[in-house]
C-alpha atoms as a PDB file:
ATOM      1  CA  UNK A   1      37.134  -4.437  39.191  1.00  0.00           C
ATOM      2  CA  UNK A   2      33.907  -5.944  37.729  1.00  0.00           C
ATOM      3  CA  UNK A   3      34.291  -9.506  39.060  1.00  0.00           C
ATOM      4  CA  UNK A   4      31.148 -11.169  39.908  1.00  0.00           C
ATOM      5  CA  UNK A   5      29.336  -7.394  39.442  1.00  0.00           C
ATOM      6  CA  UNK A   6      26.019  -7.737  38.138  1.00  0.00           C
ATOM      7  CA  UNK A   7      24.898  -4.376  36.416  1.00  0.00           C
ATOM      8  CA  UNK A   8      21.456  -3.592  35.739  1.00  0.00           C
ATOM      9  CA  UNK A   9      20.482  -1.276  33.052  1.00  0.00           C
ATOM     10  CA  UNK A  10      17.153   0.323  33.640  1.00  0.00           C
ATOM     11  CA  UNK A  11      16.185   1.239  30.327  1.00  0.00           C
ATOM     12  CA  UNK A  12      18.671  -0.021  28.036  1.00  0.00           C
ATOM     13  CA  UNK A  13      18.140   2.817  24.839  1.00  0.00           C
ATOM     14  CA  UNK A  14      20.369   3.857  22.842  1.00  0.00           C
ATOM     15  CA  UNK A  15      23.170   4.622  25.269  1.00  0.00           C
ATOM     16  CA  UNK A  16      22.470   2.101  27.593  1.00  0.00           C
ATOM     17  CA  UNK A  17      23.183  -0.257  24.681  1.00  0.00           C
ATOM     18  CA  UNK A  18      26.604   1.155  23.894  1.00  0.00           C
ATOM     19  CA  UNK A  19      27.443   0.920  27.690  1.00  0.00           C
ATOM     20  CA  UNK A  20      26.574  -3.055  27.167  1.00  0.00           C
ATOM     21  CA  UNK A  21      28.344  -3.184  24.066  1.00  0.00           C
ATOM     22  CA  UNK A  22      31.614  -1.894  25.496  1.00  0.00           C
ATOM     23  CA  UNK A  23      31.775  -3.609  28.378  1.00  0.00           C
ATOM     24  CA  UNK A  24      31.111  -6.817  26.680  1.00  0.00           C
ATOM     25  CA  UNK A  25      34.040  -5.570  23.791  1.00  0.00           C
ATOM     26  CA  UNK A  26      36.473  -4.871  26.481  1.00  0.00           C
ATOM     27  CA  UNK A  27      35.531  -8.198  28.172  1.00  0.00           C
ATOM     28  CA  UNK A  28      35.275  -6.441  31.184  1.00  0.00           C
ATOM     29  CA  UNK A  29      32.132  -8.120  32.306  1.00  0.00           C
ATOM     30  CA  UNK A  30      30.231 -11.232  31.400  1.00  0.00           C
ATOM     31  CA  UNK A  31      26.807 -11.538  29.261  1.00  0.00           C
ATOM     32  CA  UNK A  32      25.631 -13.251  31.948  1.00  0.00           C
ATOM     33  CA  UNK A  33      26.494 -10.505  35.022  1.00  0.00           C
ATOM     34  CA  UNK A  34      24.141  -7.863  32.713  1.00  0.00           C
ATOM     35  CA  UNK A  35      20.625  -7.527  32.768  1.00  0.00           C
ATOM     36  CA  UNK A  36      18.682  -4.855  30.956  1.00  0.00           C
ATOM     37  CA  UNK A  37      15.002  -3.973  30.925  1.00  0.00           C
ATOM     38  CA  UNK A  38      12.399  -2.318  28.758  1.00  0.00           C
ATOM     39  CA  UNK A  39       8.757  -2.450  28.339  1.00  0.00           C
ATOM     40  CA  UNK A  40       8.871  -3.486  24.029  1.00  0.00           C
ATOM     41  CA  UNK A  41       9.019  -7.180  23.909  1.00  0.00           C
ATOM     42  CA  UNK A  42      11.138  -6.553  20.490  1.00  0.00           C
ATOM     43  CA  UNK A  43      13.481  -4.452  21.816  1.00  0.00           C
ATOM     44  CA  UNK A  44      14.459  -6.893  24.797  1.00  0.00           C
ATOM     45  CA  UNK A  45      15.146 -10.037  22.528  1.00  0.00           C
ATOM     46  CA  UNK A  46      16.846  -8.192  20.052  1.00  0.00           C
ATOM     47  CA  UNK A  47      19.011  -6.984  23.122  1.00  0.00           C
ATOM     48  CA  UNK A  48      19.546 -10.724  23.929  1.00  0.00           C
ATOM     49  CA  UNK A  49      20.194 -11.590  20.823  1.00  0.00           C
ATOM     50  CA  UNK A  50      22.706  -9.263  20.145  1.00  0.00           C
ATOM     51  CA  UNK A  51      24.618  -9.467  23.347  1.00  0.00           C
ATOM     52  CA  UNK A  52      23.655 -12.728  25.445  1.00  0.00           C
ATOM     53  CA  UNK A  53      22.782 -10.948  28.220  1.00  0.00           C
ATOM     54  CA  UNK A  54      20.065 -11.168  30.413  1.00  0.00           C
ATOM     55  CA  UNK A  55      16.139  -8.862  29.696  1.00  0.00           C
ATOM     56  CA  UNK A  56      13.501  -8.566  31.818  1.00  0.00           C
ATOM     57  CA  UNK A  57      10.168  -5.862  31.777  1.00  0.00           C
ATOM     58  CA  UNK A  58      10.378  -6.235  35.650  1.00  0.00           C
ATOM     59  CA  UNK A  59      12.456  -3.162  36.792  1.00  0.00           C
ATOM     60  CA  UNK A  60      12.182  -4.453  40.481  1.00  0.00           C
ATOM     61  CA  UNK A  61      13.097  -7.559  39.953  1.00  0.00           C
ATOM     62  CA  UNK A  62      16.515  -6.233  37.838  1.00  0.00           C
ATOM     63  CA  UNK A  63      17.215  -3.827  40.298  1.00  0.00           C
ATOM     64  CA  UNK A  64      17.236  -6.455  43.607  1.00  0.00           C
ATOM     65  CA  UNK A  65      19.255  -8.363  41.330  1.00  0.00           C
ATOM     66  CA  UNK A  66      21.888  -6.029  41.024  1.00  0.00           C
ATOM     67  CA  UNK A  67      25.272  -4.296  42.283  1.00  0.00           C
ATOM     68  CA  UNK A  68      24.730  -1.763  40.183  1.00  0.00           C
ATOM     69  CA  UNK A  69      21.812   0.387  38.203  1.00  0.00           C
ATOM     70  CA  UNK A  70      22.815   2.346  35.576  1.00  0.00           C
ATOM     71  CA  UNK A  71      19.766   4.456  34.223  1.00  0.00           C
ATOM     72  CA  UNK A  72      19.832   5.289  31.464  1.00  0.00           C
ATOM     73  CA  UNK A  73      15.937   5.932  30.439  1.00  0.00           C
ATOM     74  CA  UNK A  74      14.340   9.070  28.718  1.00  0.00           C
ATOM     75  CA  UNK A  75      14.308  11.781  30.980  1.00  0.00           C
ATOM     76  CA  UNK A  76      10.273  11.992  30.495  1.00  0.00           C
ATOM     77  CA  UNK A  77       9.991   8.403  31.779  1.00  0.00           C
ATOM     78  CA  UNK A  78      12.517   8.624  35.055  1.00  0.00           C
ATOM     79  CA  UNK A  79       9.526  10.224  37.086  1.00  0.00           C
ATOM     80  CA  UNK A  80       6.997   6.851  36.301  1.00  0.00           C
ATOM     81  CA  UNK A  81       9.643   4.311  36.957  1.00  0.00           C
ATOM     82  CA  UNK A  82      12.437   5.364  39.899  1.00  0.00           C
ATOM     83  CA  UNK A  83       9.057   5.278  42.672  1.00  0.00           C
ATOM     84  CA  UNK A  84       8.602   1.736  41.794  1.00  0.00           C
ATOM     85  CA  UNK A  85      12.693   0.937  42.700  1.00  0.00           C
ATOM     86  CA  UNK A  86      12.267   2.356  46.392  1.00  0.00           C
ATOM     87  CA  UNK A  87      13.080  -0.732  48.949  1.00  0.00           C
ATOM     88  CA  UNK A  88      14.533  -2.506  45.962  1.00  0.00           C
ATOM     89  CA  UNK A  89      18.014  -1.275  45.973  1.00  0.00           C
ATOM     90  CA  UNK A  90      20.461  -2.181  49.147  1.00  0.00           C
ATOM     91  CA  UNK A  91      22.647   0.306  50.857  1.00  0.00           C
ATOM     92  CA  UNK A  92      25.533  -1.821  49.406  1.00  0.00           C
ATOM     93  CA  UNK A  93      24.130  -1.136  45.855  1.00  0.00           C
ATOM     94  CA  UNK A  94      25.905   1.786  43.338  1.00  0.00           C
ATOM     95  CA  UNK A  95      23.254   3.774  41.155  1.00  0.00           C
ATOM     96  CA  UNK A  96      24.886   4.908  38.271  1.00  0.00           C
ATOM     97  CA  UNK A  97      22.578   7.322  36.052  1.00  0.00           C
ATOM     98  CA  UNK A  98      23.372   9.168  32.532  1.00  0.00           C
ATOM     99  CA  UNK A  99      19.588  11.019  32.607  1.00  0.00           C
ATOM    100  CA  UNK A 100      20.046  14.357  31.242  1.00  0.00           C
ATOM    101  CA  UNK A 101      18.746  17.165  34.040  1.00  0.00           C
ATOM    102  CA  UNK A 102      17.985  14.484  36.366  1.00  0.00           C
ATOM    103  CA  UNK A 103      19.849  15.431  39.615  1.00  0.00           C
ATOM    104  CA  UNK A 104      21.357  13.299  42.992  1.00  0.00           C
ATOM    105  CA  UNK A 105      18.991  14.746  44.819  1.00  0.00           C
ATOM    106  CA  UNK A 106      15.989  13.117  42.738  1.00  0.00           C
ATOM    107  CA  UNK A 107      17.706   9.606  42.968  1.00  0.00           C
ATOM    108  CA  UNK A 108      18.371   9.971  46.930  1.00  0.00           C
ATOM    109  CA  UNK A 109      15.046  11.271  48.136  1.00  0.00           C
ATOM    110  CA  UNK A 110      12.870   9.153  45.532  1.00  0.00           C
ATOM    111  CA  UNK A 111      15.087   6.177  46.326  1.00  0.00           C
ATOM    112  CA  UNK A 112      15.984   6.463  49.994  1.00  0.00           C
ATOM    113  CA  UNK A 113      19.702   5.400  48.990  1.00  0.00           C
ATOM    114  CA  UNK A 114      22.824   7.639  49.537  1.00  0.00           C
ATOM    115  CA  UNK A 115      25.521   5.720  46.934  1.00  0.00           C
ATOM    116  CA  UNK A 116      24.612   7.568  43.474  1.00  0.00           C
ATOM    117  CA  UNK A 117      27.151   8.651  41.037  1.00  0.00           C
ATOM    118  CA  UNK A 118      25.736  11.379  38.356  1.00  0.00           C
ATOM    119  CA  UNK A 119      27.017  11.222  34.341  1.00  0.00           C
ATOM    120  CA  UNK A 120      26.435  12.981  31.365  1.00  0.00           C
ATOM    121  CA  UNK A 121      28.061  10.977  28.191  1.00  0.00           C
ATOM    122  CA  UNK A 122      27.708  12.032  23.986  1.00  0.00           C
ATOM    123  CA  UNK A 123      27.175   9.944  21.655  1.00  0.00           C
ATOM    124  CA  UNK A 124      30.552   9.635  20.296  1.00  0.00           C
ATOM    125  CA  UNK A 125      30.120   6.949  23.015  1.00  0.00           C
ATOM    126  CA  UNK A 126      28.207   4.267  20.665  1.00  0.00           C
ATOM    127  CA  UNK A 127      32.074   4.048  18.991  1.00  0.00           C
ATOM    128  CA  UNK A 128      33.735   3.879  22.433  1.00  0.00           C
ATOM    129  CA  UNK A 129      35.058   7.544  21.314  1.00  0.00           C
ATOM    130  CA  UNK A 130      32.693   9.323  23.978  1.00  0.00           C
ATOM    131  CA  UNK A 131      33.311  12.113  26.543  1.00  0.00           C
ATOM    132  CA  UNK A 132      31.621  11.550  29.686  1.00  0.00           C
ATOM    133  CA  UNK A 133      32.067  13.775  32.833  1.00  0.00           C
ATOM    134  CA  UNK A 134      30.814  11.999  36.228  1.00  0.00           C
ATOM    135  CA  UNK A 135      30.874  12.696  40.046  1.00  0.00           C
ATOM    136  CA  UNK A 136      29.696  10.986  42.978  1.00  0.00           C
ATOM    137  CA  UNK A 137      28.514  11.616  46.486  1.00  0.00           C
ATOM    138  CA  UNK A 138      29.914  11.254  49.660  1.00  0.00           C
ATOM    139  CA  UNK A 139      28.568   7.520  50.256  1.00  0.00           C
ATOM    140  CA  UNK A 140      30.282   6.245  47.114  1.00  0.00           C
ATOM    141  CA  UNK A 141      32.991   4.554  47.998  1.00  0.00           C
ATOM    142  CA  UNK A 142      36.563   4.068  46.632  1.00  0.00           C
ATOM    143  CA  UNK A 143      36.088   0.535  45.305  1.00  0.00           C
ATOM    144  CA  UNK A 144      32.442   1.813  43.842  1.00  0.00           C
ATOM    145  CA  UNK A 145      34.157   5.196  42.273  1.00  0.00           C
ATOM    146  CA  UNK A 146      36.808   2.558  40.403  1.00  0.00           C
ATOM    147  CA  UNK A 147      33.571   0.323  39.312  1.00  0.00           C
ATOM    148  CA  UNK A 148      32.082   3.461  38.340  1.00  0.00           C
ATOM    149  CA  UNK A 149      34.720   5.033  36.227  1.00  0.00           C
ATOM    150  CA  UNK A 150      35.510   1.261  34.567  1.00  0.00           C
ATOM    151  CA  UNK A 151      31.694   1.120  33.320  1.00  0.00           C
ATOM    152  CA  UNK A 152      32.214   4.376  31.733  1.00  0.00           C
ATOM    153  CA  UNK A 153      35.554   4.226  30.621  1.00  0.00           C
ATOM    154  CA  UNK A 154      33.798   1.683  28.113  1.00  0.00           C
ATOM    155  CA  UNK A 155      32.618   4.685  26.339  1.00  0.00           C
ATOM    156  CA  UNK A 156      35.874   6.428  25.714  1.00  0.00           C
ATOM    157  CA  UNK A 157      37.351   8.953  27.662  1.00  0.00           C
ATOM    158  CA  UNK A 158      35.804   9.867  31.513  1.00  0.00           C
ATOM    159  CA  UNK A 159      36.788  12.629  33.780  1.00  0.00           C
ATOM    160  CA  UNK A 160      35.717  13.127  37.527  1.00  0.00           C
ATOM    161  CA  UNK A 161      34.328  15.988  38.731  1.00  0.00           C
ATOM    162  CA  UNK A 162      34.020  16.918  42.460  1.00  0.00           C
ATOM    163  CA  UNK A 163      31.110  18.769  42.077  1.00  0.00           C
ATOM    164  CA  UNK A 164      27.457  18.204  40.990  1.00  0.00           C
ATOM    165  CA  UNK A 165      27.299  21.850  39.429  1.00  0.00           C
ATOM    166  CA  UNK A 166      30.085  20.926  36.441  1.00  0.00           C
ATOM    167  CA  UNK A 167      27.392  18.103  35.198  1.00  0.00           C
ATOM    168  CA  UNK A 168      24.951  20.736  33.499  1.00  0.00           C
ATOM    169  CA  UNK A 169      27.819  22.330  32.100  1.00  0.00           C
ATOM    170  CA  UNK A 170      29.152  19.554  30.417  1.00  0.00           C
ATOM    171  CA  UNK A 171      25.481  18.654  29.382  1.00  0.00           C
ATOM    172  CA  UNK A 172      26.243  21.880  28.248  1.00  0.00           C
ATOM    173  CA  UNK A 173      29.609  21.966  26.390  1.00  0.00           C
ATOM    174  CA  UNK A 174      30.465  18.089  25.722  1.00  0.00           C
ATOM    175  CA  UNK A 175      27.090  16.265  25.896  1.00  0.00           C
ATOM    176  CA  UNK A 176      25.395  18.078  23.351  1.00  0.00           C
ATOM    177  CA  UNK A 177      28.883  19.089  21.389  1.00  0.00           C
ATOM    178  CA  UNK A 178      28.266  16.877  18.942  1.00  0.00           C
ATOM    179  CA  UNK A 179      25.106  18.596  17.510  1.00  0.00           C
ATOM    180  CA  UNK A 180      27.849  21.545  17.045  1.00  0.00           C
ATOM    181  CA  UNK A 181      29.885  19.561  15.454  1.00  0.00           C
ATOM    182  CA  UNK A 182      28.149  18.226  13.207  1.00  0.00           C
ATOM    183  CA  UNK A 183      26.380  21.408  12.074  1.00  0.00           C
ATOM    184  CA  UNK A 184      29.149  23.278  11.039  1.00  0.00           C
ATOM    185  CA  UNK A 185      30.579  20.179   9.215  1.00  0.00           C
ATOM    186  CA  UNK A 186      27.221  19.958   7.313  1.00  0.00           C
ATOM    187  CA  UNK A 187      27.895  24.080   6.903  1.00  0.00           C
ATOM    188  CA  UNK A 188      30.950  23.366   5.629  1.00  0.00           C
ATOM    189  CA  UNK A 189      29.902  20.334   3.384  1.00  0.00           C
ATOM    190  CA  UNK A 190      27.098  22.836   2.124  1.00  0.00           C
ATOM    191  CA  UNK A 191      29.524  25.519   1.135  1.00  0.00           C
ATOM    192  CA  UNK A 192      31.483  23.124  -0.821  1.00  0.00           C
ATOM    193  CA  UNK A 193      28.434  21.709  -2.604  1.00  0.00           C
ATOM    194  CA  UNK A 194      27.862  25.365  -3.229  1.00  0.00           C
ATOM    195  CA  UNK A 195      31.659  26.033  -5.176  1.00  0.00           C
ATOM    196  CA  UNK A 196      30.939  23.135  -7.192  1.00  0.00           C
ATOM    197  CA  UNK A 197      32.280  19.793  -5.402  1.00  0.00           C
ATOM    198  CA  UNK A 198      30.101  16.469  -5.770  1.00  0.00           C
ATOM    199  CA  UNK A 199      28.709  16.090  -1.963  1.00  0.00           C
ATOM    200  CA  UNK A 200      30.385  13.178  -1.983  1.00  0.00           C
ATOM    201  CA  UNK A 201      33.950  14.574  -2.584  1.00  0.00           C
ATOM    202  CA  UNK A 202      33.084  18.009  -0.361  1.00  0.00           C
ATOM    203  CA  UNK A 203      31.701  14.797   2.659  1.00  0.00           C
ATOM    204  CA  UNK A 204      35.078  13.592   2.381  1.00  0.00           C
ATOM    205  CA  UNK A 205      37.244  16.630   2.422  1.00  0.00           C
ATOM    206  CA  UNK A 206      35.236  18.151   5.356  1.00  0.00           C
ATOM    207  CA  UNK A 207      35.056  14.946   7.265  1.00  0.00           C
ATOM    208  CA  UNK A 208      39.148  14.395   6.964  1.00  0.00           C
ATOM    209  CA  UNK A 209      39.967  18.106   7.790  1.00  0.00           C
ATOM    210  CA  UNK A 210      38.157  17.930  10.949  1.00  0.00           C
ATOM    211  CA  UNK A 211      39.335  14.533  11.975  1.00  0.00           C
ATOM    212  CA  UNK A 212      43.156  15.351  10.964  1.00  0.00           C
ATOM    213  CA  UNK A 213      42.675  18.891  12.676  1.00  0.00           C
ATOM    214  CA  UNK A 214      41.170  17.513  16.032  1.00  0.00           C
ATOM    215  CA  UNK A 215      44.123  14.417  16.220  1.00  0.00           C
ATOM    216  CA  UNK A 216      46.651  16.982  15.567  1.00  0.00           C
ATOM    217  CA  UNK A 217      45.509  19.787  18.342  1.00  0.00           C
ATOM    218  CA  UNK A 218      45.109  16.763  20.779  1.00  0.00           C
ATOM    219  CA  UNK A 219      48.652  15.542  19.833  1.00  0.00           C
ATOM    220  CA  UNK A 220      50.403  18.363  19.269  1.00  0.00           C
ATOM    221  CA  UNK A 221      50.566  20.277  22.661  1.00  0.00           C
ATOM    222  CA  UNK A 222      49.845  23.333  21.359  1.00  0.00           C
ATOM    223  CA  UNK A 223      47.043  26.145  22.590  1.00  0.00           C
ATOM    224  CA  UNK A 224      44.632  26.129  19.815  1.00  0.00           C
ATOM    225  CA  UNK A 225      45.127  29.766  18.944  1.00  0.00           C
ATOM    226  CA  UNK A 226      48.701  28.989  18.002  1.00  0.00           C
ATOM    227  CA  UNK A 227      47.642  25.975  15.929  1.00  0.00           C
ATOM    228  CA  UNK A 228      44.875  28.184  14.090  1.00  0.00           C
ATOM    229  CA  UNK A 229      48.363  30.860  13.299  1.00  0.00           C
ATOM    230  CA  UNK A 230      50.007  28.235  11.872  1.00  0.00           C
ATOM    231  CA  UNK A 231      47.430  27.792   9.334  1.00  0.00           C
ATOM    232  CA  UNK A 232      46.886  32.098   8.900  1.00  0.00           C
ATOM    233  CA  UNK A 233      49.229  33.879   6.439  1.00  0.00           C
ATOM    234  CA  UNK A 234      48.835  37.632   6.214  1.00  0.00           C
ATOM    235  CA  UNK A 235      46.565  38.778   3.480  1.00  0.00           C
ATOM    236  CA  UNK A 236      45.853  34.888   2.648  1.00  0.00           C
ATOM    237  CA  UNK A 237      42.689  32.767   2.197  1.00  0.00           C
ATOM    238  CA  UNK A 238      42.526  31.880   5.881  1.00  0.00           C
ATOM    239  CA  UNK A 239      43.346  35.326   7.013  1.00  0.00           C
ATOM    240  CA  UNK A 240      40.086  36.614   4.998  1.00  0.00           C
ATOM    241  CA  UNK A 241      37.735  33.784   5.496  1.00  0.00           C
ATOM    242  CA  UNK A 242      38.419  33.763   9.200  1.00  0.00           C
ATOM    243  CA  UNK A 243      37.571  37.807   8.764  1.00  0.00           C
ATOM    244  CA  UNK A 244      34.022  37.105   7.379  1.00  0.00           C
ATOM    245  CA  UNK A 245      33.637  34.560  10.052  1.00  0.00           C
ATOM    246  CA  UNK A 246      34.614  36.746  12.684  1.00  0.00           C
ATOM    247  CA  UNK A 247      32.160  39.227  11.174  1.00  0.00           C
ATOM    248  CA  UNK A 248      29.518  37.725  11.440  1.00  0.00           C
ATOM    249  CA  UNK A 249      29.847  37.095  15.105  1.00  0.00           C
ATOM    250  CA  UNK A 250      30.795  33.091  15.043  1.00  0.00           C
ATOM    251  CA  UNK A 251      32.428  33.127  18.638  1.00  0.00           C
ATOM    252  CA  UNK A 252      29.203  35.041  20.026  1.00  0.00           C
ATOM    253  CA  UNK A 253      26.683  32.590  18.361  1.00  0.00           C
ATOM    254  CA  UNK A 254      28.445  29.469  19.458  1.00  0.00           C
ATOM    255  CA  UNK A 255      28.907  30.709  22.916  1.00  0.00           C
ATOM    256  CA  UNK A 256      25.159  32.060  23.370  1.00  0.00           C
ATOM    257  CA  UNK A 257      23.699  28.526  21.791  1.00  0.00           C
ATOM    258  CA  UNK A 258      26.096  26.318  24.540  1.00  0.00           C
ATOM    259  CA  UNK A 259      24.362  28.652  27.349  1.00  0.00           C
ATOM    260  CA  UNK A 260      21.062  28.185  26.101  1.00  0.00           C
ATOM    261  CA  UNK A 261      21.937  24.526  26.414  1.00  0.00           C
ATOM    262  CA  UNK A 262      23.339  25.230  29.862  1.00  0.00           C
ATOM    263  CA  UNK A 263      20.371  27.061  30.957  1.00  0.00           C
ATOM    264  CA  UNK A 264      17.913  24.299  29.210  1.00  0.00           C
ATOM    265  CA  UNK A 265      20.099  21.685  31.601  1.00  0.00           C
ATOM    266  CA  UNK A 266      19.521  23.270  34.638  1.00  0.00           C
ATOM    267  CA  UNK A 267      15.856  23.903  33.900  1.00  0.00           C
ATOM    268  CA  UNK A 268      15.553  19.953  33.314  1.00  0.00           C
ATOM    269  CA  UNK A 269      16.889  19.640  37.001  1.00  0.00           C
ATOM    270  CA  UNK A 270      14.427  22.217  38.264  1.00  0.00           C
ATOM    271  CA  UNK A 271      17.320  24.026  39.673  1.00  0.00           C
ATOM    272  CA  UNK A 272      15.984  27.922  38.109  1.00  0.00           C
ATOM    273  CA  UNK A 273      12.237  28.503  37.446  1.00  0.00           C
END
């Protein structure tokens, strides 16, 4: 799919870097068919170091060297560099961009090009265990859509979504899912710090339960409120500590903080005022 593809990453940070890093693991691409840019001289020869691949601080020069631009800067920076890429990129050319809030729309009418497919990975990706939801528009084509879902299938799992709308809520739900993970596991490790456990030992039982728990619901078939009755007895320990969690309004917190994030998104995209 990738055969003599040469991908550009405009701002190869810390997700950029796992994209190169999985491609390169999954020998999917060459060193040599990659080129990544940045303005810290460090950064860039570490990056060839590491990898082999080509670095450049010359955006424009990546970009008319490309089939495809992934960008994958800070959203703060997109607005300084995507005017200097106008005329640069072909009408043959796939821009591929994982900037949080930053919307088609911005990339066709700053860029004058039509083929632009929209992602939003996690950062489960830097272990190729990501989750990254993607669409496209109308101008992508089929063979672009495959080359598309092959770059990010080096993250982990991908999933296509028809619509532009379903990015911010996956910003929303799986992009910044992590952060909710990993609070209530440090909740959890806290509490067990709290009954007495070494935060060593608690680190390891918490870390295990949730691992064990998430292969088994993905394995098992099973809706997750049957899995979560397997593990309640009447009048047991889970019974009552899923009481006091219940209580004290877990399902409402969690659901109000992943709209905030929603709502956040969408501001970023200057879709509400």
């Amino acid at each position: 799919m990738l055969q003599h593809v040469t991908i550009a990453f405009i701002g190869a940070g810390m997700m950029g870097e796992a994209m190169i890093a999985g491609l390169l693991k999954e020998q999917l691409v060459p060193a040599d068919q990659i080129i990544a840019t940045g303005p810290r001289p460090e950064r860039r020869e570490a990056l060839q170091e590491k990898f082999g691949i080509r670095v450049t601080d010359d955006n424009r020069e990546a970009a008319q060297a490309a089939d495809v631009l992934v960008f994958s800067l800070k959203p703060q920076t997109l607005p300084k560099v995507l005017p200097t890429l106008r005329g640069a990129v072909t009408s043959k050319d796939l821009v591929l961009s994982i900037i949080a809030g930053a919307t088609i729309a911005t990339f066709r009418d700053t860029l004058g090009h039509a083929a632009i497919v929209r992602a939003m990975p996690n950062t489960p990706a830097q272990i190729a265990e990501g989750m990254t939801v993607w669409t496209a528009t109308e101008a992508v084509t089929e063979q672009q859509q495959g080359m598309a879902a092959t770059i990010l299938g080096a993250l982990g799992q991908e999933h296509y979504v028809a619509d532009e709308k379903y990015l911010d809520m996956a910003t929303a739900l799986s992009g910044t899912g992590p952060a909710y993970c990993f609070l209530l596991l440090e909740a959890m490790v806290d509490a067990g710090v709290h009954m007495g456990f070494p935060r060593r030992v608690a680190e390891e039982l918490v870390l295990q339960t949730m691992h064990g728990s998430v292969l088994f619901a993905m394995q098992s078939g099973k809706h997750l409120a049957e899995l979560r009755n397997m593990v309640t007895s009447p009048g047991g320990t889970t019974a009552e500590a899923l009481h006091a969690l219940e209580r004290g309004g877990l399902r409402t917190v969690m659901a109000d903080g992943i709209w905030a994030a929603y709502r956040r998104a969408q501001d970023l995209g200057g879709k509400t005022k």
